[in-house]
Protein backbone atom coordinates (compact mmCIF):
# COMPACT_ATOMS: atom_id res chain seq x y z
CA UNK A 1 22.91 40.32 0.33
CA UNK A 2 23.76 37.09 2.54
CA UNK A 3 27.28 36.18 3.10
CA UNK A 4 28.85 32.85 2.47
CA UNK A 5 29.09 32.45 6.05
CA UNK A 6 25.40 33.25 6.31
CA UNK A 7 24.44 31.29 3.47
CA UNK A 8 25.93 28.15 5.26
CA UNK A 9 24.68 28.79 8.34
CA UNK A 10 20.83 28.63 6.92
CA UNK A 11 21.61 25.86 5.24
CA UNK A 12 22.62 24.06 8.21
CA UNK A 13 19.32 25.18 9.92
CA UNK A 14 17.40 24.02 6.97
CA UNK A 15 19.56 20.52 7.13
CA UNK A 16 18.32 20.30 11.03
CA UNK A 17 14.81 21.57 10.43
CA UNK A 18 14.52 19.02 7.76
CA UNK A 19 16.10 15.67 9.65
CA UNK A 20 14.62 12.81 9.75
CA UNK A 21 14.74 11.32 13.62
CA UNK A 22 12.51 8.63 14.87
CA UNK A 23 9.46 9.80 16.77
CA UNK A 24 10.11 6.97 19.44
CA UNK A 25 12.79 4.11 20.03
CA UNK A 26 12.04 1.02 18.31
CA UNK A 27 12.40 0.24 14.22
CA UNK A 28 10.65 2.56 11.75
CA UNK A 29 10.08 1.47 8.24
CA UNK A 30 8.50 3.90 5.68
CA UNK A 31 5.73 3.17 3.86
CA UNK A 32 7.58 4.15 0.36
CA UNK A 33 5.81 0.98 -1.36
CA UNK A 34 2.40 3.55 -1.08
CA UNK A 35 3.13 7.34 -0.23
CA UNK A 36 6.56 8.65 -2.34
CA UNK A 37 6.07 11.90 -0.62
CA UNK A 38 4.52 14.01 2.06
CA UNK A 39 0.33 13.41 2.98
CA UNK A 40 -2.35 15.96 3.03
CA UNK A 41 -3.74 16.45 6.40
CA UNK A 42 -6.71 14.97 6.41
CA UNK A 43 -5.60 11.71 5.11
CA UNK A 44 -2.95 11.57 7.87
CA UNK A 45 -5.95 12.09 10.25
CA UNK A 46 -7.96 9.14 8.73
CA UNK A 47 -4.64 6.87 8.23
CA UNK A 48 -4.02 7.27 11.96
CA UNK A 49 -7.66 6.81 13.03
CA UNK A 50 -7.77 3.50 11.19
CA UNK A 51 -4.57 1.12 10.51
CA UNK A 52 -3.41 0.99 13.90
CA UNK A 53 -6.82 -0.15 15.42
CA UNK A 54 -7.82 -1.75 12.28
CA UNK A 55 -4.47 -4.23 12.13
CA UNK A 56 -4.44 -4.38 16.13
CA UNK A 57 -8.09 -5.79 16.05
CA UNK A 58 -7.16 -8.61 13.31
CA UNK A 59 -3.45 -9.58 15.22
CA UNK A 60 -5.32 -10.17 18.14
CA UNK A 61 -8.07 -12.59 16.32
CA UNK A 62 -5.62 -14.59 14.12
CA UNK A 63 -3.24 -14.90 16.98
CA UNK A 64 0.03 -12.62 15.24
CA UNK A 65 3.10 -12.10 17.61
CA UNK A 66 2.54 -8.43 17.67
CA UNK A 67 0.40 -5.96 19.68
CA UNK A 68 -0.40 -4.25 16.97
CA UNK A 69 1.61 -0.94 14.53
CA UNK A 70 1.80 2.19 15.41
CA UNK A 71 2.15 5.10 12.61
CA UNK A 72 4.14 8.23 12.78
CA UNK A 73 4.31 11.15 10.01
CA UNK A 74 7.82 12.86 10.05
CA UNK A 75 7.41 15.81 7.61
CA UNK A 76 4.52 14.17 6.44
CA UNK A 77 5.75 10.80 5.37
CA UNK A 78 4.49 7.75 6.87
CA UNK A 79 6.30 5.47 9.33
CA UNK A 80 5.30 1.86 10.27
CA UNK A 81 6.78 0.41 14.05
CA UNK A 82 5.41 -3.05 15.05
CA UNK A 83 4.33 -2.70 18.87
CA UNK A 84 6.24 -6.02 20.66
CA UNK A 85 3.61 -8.55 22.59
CA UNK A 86 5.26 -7.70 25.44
CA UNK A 87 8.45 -5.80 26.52
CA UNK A 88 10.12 -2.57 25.72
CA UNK A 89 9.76 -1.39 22.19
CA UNK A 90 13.03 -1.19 21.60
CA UNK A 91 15.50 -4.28 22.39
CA UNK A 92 19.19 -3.90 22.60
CA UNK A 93 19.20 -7.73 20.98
CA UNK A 94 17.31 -10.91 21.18
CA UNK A 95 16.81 -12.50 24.46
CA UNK A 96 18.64 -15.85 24.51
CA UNK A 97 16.66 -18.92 23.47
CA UNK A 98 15.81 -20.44 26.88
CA UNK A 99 13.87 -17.27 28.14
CA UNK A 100 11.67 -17.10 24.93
CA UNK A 101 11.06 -20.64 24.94
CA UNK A 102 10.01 -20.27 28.67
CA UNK A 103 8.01 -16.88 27.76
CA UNK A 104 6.20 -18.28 25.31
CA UNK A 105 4.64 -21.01 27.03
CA UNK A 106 3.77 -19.74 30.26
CA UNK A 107 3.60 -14.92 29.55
CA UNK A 108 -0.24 -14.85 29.38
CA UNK A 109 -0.07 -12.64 26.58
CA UNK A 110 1.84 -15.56 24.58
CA UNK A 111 -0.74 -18.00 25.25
CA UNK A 112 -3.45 -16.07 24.44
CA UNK A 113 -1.82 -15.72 20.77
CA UNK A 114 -1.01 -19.18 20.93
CA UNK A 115 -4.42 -20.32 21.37
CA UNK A 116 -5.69 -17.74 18.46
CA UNK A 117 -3.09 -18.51 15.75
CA UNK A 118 -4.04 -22.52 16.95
CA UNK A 119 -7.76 -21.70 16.42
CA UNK A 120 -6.65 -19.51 13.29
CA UNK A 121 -4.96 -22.69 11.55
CA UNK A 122 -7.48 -25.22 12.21
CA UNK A 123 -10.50 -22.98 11.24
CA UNK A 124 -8.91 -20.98 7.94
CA UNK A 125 -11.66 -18.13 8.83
CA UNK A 126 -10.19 -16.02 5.71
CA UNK A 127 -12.05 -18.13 3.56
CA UNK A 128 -15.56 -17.52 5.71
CA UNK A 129 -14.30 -13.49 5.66
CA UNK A 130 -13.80 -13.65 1.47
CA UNK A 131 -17.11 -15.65 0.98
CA UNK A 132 -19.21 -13.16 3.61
CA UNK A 133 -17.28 -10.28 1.64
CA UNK A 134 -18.72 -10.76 -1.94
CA UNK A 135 -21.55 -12.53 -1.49
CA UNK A 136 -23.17 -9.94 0.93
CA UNK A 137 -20.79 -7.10 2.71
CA UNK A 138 -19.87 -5.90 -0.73
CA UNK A 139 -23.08 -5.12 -1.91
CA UNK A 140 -23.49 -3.11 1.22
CA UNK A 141 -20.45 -1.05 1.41
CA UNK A 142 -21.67 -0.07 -2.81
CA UNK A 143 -24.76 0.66 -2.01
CA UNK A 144 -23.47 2.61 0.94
CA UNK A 145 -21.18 4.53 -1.25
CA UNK A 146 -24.34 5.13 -3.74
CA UNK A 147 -26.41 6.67 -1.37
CA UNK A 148 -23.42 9.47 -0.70
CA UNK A 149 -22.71 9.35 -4.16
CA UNK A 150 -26.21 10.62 -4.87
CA UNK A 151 -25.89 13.91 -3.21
CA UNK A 152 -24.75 16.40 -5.82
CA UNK A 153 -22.59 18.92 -3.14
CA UNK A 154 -22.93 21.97 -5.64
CA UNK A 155 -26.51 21.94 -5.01
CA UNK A 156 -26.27 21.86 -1.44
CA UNK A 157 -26.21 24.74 1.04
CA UNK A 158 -22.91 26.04 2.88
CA UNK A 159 -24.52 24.04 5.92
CA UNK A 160 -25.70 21.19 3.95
CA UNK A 161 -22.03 20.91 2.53
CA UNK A 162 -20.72 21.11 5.60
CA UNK A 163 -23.06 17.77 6.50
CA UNK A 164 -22.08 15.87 3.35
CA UNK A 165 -18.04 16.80 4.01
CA UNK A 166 -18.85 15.11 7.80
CA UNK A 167 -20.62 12.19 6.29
CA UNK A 168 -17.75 11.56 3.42
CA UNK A 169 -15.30 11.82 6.14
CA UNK A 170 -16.87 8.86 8.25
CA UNK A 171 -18.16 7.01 5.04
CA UNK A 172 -13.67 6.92 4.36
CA UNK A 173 -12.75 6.56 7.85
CA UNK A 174 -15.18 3.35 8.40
CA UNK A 175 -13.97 1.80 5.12
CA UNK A 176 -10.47 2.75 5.96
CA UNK A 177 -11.14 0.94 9.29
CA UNK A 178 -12.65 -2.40 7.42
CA UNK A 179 -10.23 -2.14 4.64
CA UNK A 180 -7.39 -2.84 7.76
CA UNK A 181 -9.68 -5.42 9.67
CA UNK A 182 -9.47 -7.59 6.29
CA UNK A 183 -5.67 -7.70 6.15
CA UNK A 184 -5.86 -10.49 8.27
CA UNK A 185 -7.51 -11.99 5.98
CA UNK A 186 -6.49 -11.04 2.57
CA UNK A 187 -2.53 -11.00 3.79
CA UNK A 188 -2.20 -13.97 6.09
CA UNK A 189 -3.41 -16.42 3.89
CA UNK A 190 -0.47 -15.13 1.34
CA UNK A 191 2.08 -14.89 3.97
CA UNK A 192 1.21 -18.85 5.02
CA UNK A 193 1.73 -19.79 1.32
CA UNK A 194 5.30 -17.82 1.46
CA UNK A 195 6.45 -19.02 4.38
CA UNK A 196 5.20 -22.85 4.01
CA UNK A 197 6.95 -22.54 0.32
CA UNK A 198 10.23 -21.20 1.95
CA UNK A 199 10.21 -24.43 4.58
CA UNK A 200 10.29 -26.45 1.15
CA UNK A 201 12.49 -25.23 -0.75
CA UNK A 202 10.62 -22.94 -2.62
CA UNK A 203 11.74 -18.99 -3.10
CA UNK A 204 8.44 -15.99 -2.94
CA UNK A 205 8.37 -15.19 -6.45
CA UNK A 206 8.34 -18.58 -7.57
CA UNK A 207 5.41 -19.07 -4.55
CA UNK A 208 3.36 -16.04 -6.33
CA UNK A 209 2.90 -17.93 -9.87
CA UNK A 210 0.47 -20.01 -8.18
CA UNK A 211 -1.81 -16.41 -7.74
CA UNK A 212 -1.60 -15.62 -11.53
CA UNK A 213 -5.71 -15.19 -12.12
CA UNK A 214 -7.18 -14.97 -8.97
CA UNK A 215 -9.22 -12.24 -9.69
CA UNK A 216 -13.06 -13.35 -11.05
CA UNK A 217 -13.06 -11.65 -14.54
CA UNK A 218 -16.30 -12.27 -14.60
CA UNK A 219 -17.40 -10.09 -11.63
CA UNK A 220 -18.44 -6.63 -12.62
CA UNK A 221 -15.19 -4.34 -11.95
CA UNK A 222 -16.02 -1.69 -9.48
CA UNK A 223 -16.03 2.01 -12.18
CA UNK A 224 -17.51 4.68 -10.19
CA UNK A 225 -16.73 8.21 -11.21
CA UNK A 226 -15.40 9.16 -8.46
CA UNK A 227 -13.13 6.50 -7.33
CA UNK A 228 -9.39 7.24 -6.91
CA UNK A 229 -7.05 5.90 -9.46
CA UNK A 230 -3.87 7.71 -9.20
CA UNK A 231 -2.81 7.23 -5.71
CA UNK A 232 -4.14 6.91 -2.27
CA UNK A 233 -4.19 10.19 -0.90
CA UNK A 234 -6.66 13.06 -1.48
CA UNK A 235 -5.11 15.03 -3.97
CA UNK A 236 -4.55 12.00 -6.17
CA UNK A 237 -7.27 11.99 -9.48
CA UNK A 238 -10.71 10.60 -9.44
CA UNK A 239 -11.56 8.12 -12.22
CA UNK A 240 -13.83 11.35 -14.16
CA UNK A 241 -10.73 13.33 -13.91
CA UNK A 242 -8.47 11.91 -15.89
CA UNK A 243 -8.13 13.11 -19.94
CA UNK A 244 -8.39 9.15 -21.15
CA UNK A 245 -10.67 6.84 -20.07
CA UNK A 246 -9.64 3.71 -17.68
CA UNK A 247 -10.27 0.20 -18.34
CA UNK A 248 -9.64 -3.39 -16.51
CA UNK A 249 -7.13 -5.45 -18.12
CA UNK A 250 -8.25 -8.83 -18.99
CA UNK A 251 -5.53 -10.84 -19.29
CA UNK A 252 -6.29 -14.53 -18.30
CA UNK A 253 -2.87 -16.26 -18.11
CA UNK A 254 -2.21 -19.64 -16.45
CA UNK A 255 -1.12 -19.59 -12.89
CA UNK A 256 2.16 -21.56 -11.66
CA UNK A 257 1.74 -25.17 -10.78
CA UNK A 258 3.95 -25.77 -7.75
CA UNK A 259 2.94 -29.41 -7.29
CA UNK A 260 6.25 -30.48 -9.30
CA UNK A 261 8.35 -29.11 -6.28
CA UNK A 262 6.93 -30.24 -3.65
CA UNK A 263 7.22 -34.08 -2.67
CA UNK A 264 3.47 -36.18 -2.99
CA UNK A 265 2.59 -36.30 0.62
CA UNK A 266 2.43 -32.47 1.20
CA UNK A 267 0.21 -31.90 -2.34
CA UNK A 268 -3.24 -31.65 -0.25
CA UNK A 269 -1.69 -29.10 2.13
CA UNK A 270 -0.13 -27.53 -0.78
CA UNK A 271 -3.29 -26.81 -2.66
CA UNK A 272 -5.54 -26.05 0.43
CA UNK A 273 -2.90 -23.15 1.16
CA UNK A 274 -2.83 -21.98 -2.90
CA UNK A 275 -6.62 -21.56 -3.02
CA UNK A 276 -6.46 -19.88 0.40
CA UNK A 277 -3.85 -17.64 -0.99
CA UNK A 278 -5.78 -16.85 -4.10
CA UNK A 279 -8.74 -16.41 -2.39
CA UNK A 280 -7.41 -13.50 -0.16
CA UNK A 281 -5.34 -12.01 -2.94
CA UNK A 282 -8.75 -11.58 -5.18
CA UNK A 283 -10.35 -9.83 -1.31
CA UNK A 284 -7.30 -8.36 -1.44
CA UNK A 285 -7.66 -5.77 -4.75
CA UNK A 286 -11.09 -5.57 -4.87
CA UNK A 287 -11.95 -4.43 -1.15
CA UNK A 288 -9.16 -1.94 -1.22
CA UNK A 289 -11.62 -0.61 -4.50
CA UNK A 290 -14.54 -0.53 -2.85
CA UNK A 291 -13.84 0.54 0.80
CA UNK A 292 -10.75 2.96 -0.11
CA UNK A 293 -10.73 4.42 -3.24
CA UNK A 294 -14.34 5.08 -3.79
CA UNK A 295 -14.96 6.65 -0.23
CA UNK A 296 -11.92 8.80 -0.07
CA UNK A 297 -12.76 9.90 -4.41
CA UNK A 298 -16.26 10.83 -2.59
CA UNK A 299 -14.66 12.73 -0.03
CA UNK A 300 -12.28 14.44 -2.28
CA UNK A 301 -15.26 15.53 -4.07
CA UNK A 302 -16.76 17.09 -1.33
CA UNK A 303 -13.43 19.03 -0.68
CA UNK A 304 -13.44 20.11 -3.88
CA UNK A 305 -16.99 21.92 -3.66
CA UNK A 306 -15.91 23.20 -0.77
CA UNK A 307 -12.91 24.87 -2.18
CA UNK A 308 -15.32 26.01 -4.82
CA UNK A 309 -17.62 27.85 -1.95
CA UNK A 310 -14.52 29.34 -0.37
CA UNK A 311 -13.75 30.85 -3.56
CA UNK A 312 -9.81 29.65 -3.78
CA UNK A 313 -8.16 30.05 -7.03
CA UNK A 314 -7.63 26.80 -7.09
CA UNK A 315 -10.03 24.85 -5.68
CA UNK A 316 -8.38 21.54 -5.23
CA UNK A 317 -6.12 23.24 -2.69
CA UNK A 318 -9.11 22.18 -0.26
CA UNK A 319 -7.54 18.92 -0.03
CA UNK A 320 -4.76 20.88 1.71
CA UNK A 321 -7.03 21.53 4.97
CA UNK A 322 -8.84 18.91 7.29
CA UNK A 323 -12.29 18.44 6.92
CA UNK A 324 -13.30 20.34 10.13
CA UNK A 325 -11.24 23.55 8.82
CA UNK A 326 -13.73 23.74 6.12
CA UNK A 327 -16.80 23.02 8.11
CA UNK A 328 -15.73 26.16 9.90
CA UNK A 329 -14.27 28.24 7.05
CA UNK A 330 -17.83 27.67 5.71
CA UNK A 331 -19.54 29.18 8.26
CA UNK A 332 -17.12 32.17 8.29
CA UNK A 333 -15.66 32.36 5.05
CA UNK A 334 -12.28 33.04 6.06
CA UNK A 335 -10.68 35.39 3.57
CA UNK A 336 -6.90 34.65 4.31
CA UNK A 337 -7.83 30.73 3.16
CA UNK A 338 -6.33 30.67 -0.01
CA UNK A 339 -2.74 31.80 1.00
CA UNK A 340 -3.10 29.89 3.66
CA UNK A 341 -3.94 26.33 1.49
CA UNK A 342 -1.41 27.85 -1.22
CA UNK A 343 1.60 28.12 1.22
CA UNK A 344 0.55 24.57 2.96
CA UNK A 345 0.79 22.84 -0.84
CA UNK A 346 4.19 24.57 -1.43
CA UNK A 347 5.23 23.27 1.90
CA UNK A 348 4.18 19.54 1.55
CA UNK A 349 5.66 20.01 -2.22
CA UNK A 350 9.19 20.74 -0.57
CA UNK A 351 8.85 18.07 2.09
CA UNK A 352 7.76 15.35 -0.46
CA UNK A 353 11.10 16.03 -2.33
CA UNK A 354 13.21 15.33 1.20
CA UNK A 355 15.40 12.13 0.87
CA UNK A 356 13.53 9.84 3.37
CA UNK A 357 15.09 7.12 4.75
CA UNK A 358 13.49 4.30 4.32
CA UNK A 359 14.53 2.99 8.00
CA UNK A 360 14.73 4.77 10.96
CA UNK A 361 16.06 3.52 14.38
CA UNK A 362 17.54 -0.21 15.16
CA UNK A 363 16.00 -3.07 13.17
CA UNK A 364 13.71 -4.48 15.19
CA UNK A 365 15.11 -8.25 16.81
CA UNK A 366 13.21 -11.57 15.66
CA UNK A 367 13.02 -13.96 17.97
CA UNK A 368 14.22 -17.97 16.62
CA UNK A 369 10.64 -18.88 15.56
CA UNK A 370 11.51 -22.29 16.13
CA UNK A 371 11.42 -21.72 19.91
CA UNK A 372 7.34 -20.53 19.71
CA UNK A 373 4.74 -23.52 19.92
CA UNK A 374 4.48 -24.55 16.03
CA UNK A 375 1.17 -22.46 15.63
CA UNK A 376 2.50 -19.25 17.26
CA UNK A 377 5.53 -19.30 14.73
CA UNK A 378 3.07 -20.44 11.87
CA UNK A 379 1.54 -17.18 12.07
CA UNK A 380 4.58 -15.04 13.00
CA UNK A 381 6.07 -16.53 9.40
CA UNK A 382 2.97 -15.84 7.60
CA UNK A 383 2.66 -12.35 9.34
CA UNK A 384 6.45 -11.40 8.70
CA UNK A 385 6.84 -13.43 5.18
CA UNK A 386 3.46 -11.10 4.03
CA UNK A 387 5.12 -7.73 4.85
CA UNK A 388 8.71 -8.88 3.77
CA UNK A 389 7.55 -10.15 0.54
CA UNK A 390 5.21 -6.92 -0.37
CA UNK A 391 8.25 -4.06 0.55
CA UNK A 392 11.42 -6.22 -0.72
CA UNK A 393 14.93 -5.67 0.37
CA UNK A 394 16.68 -6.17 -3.39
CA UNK A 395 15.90 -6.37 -6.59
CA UNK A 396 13.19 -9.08 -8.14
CA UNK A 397 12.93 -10.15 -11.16
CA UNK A 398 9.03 -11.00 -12.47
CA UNK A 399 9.17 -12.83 -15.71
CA UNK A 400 10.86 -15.20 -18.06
CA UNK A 401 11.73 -12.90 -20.95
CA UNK A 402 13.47 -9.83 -21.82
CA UNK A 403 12.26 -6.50 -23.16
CA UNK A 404 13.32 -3.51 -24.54
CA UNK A 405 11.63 -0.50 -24.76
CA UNK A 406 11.41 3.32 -24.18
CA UNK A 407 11.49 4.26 -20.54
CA UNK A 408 8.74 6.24 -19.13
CA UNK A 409 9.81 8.04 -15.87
CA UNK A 410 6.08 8.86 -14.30
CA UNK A 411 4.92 8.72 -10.59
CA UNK A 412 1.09 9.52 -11.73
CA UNK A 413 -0.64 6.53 -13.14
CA UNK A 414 -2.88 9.44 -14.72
CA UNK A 415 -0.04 11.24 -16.29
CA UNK A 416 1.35 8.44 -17.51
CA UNK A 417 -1.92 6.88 -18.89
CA UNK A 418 -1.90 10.44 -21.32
CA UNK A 419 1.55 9.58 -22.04
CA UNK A 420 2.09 5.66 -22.80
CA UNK A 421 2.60 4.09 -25.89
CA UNK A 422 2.15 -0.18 -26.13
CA UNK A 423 5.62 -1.64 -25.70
CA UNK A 424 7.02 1.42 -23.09
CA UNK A 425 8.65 0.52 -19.82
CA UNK A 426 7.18 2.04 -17.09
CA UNK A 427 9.57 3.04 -14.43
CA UNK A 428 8.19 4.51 -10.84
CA UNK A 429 8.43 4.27 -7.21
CA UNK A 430 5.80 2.03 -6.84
CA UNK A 431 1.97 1.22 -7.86
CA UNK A 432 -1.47 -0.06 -6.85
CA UNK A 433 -4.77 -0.89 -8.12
CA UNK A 434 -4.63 2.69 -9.52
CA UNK A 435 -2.12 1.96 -12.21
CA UNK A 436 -3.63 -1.59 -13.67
CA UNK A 437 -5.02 0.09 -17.16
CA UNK A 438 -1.42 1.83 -17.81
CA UNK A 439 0.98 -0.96 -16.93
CA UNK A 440 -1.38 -3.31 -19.23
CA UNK A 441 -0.50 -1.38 -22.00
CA UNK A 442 3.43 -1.52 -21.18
CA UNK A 443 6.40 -3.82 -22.36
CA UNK A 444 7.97 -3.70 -19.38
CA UNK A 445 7.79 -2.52 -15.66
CA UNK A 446 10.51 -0.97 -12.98
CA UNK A 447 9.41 0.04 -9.64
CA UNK A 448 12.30 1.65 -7.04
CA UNK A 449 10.08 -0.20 -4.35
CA UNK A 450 8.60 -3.38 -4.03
CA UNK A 451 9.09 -7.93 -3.16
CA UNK A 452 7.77 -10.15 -4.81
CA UNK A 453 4.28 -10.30 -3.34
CA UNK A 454 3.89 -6.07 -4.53
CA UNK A 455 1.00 -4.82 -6.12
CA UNK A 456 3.47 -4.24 -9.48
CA UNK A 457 4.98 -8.29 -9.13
CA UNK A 458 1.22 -9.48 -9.09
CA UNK A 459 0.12 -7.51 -11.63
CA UNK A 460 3.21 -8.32 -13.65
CA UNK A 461 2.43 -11.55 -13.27
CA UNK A 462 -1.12 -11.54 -14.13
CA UNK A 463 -0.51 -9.80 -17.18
CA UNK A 464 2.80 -11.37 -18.59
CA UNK A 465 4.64 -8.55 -18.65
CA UNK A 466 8.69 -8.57 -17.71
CA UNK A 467 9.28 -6.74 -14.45
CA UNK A 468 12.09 -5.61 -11.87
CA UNK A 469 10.98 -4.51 -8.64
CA UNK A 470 12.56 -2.91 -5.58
CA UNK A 471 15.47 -1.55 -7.97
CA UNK A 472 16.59 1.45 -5.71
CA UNK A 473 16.64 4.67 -7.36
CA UNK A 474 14.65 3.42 -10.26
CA UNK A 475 13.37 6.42 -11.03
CA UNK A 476 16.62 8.66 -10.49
CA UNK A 477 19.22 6.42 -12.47
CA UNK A 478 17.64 6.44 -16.28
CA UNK A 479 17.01 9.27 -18.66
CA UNK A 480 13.48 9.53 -19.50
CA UNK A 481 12.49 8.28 -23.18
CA UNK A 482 15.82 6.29 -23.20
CA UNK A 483 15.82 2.70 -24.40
CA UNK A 484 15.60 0.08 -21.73
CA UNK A 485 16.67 -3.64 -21.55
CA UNK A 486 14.35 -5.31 -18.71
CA UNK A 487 15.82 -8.63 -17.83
CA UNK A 488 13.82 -10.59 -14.93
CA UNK A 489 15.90 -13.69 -15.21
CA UNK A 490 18.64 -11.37 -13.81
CA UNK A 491 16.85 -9.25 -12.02
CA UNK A 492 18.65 -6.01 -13.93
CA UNK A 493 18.03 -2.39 -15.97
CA UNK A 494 20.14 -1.71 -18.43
CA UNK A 495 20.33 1.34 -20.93
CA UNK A 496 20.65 0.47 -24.87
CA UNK A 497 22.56 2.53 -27.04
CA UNK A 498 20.38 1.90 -30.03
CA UNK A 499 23.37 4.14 -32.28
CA UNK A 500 25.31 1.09 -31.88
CA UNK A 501 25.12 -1.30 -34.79
């Protein structure tokens, strides 16, 4: 039996094999708004082959004061650092105002961004990118996904399912890749409505009323099979495996007129920049369907089969390995797999459950925008307002009314889809496009993570539903199946004692 003194001592190894330490020197800012825990392998493969060349590609177009982001996994959570135009990645402060004024007007990297975010304003090419997307490259990427989705993989031979899991994996990875080409144009044009907004007077949440309806509700919603809707990664549910069906909500609430708030002789700028915004924000949800979530439920399928032909216990363990371990285990049929995949899944269980900062290193300096040429800063405010506005620092209120309700403490949109009654409050870490069915039938929503330009404040808004976001510890502070007083006005969660008369 371990002493005390042992005892302590492991524990302090565990503390130390578990510490969170920045992979290199600059700021690093967890992606908590989209992963609450540890990713699968193979999705940190295809995250890494794809955002940082994918977002790099689009700064460099649209002229955004940024190389580009790197990612990092530090036991298996995901890390954002923005990679500086030029300079160290880490600065001990902000050069004085002089220098980047100078910098910026004669560094040939700074002109070169000038002359893109110049080109970037005049021309608006989001709106060119959203037209091409559904009136053409849509239909290609579905009938892309079709053609893969007509290969039943239990039919196949080990070889031939080693094939398919190849051509999943490059079917996800080039969506992935697209799917991070279009954020400069389904996140700019947001970010330019944010930050023009803030120059008035105007505060982000307010700025998002104008987006209520963007979506075309009378475009056929994307309801393959096989199409993620519980999460992002690999082991999250496919559409045909949840126990109750899915639906679109169809809401059609009035969006925010801003015009009252802004003096007369900035209305025509005001409105081009609203049906810019709303534009993007409808490219926004639906590409992220069609290029994310159906490829990587296709892949997962795949995986699935494979674990299957392996023989594990449980076969959606496969989604444990990369895709080239089970090309290989298929050819050899490795017996040791399944205690492999097992003790990998208990491992990435644990590391999920770490507390991960949501910050790591120094916060990365901003240069005074106002010392940039007026387009380079333009675009810097869009870029920064965008990313700001989507992760929050506080809490937000979304909403005019309060509601009370009973609280629902679920991180699975599928879970809590078998779980919901109308009128709950749904309180989580955060949500996407997989949780739109179950937060339309809730009273009220809570998310730990989250500004006021998140997928839950959007969808909130669309659907007229009272919200807090970015409320830390959301999940963590109230019992589950307690009654909960939502107030957006004030931006607070409070507990009802429904004994008291």
């Amino acid at each position: 039996m371990a002493t005390d003194s042992e005892d302590h001592q492991m524990n302090v190894q565990n503390s130390q094999r578990d510490a969170f330490v920045a992979p290199s020197p600059g700021e690093w800012r967890r992606l908590g708004d989209h992963f609450p825990g540890a990713l699968t392998p193979e999705y940190q493969r295809l995250y890494t082959a794809t955002c940082p060349p994918g977002l790099a590609d689009y700064m460099a177009r649209y002229g955004v004061l940024a190389r580009g982001i790197d990612v990092a996994y530090i036991h298996g959570h995901a890390y954002l650092a923005p990679v500086p135009l030029a300079g160290p990645r880490e600065m001990k402060r902000v050069p004085p105002r002089a220098a980047i004024w100078t910098m910026a007007r004669l560094h040939p990297a700074f002109r070169a961004r000038t002359r893109a975010a110049r080109s970037t304003l005049a021309d608006r090419p989001w709106r060119r990118a959203a037209a091409q997307w559904f009136s053409a490259e849509r239909a290609q990427w579905i009938d892309r996904n079709r053609t893969v989705e007509s290969v039943t993989p239990s039919s196949l031979a080990d070889q031939e399912l080693s094939e398919h899991l190849l051509d999943c994996a490059r079917l996800a990875t080039d969506g992935y890749r697209r799917h991070f080409e279009l954020h400069g144009d389904d996140l700019l044009p947001v970010g330019l409505l944010v930050a023009r907004c803030a120059e008035w007077g105007i505060d982000a949440a307010t700025a998002g009323t104008s987006l209520v309806g963007a979506a075309d509700r009378t475009m056929e919603p994307i309801a393959a099979e096989w199409q993620l809707v519980s999460g992002y990664d690999l082991d999250s549910l496919a559409r045909c495996e949840l126990t109750r069906p899915t639906t679109h909500p169809s809401a059609t609430p009035a969006a925010g007129d801003l015009r009252r708030l802004v003096a007369s002789e900035h209305h025509d700028e005001l409105q081009q920049l609203v049906d810019d915004a709303r534009a993007a924000a409808h490219l926004r949800d639906d590409n992220g369907e069609v290029i994310g979530a159906w490829p990587l439920g296709l892949l997962r399928r795949s995986m699935l089969e494979a674990g299957r032909r392996l023989g594990l216990a449980r076969p959606e363990l496969a989604v444990e390995a990369l895709v080239s371990e089970l090309v290989q285990w298929l050819e050899t049929h490795d017996g040791h797999v399944d205690e492999l995949l097992e003790e990998r899944f208990i491992d990435r269980q644990r590391r999920s459950r770490l507390a991960a900062p949501d910050k790591l290193g120094p916060e990365f300096p901003i240069p005074p925008l106002d010392a940039l040429p007026r387009p380079l800063a333009l675009i810097a405010a869009a870029q920064l307002a965008a990313m700001d506005q989507m992760l929050g620092s506080q809490a937000v209120g979304i909403g005019s009314a309060p509601h009370t309700g009973r609280a629902l403490i679920v991180d699975d949109p599928g879970h809590a889809l078998d779980l919901i009654e109308p009128g709950d409050v749904i309180v989580t870490n955060f949500t996407c496009p997989s949780w739109n069915t179950v937060i339309a039938l809730a009273g009220g929503l809570v998310t730990a993570t989250g500004g006021p330009l998140s997928h839950a404040a959007t969808l909130a808004r669309e659907l007229g539903i009272p919200a807090v976001v970015g409320l830390p510890a959301a999940t963590t502070r109230f019992a589950h199946a307690s009654q909960l007083c939502v107030d957006p006005v004030n931006a607070t969660v409070t507990p009802v004692d429904r004994s008291v008369s």
